[in-house]
Protein backbone atom coordinates (compact mmCIF):
# COMPACT_ATOMS: atom_id res chain seq x y z
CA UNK A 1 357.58 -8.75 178.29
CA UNK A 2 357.17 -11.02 180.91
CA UNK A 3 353.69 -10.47 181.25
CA UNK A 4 352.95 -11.46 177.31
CA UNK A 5 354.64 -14.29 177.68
CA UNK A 6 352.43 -15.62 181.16
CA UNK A 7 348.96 -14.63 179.18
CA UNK A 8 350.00 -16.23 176.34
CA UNK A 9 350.67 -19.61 178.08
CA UNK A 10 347.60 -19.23 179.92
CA UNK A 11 345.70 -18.57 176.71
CA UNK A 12 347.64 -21.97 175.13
CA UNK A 13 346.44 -23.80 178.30
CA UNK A 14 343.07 -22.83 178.00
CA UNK A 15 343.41 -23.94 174.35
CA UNK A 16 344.79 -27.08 174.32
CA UNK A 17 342.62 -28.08 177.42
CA UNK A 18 339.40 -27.29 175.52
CA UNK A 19 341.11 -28.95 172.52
CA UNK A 20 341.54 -32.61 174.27
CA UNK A 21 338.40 -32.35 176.30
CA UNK A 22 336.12 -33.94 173.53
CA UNK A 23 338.73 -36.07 172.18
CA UNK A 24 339.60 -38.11 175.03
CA UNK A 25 336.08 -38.43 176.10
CA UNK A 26 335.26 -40.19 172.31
CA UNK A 27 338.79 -41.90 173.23
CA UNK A 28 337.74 -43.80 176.40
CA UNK A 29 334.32 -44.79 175.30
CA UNK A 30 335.73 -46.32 172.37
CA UNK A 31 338.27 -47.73 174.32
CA UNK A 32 335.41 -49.13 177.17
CA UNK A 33 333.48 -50.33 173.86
CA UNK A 34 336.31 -52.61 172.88
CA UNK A 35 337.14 -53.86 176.37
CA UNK A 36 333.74 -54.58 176.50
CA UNK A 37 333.45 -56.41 173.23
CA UNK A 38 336.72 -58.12 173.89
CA UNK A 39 335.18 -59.65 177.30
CA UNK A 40 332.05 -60.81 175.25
CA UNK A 41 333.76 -62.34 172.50
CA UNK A 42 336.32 -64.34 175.33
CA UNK A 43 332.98 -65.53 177.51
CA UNK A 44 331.32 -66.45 173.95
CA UNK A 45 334.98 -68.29 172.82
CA UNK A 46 335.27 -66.86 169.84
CA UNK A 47 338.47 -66.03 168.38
CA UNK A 48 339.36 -61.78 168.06
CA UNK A 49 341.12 -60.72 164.81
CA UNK A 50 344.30 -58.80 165.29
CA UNK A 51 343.78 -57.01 162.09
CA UNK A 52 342.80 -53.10 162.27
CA UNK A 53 339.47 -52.24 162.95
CA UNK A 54 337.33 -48.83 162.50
CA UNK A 55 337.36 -48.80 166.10
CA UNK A 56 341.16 -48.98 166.57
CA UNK A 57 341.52 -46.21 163.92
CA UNK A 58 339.45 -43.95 165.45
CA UNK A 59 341.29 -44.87 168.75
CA UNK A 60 344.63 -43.97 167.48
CA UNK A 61 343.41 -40.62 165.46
CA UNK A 62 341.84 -39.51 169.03
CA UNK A 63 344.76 -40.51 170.81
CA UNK A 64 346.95 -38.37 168.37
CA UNK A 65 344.91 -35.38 168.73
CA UNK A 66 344.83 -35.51 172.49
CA UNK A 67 348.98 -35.99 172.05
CA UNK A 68 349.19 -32.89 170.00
CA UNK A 69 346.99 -30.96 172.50
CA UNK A 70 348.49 -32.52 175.59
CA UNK A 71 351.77 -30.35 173.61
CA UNK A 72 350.13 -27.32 173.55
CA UNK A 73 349.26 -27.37 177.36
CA UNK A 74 352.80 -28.39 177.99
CA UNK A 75 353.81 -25.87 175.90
CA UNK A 76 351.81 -23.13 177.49
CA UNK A 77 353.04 -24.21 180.96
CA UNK A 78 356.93 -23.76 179.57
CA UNK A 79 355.53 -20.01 178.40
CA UNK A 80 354.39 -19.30 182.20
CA UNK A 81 357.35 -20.58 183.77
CA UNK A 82 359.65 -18.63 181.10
CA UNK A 83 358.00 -15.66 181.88
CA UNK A 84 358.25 -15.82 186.18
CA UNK A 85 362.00 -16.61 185.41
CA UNK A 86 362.35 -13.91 183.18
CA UNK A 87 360.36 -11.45 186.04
């Protein structure tokens, strides 16, 4: 029993690694792209809208699904502890 439980939080590890991997990647160049637009747009003196962008969409659906996968690792950690306390 123990032994299902260890490969199957290794296997939702593996998972939820692979799963945030390309998500945060797109998630920090956005968020390097706005810095970087936000430092222009001071040195130029121009005034930044608060409002929502297509950027800061994207940003927060990328940051969500590195969340939910970030869960799944977490989750798969819990499983391999579980099943050396059960052994």
């Amino acid at each position: 029993m123990y032994a299902v439980l260890v490969l199957f939080g290794l296997a939702l590890i593996i998972v939820g690694v692979s799963r945030a991997r390309g998500p945060y990647q797109r998630y920090t160049a956005l968020k390097e792209q706005d810095a970087n637009i936000a430092r222009y747009e001071q040195w130029r003196g121009g005034i930044r809208s608060d409002g929502k962008t297509g950027a800061s969409v994207a940003m927060e659906i990328l940051r969500r699904q590195v969340q939910i996968a970030v869960a799944v690792v977490i989750a798969g950690f819990v499983l391999v502890a579980v099943g050396f306390v059960i052994r």
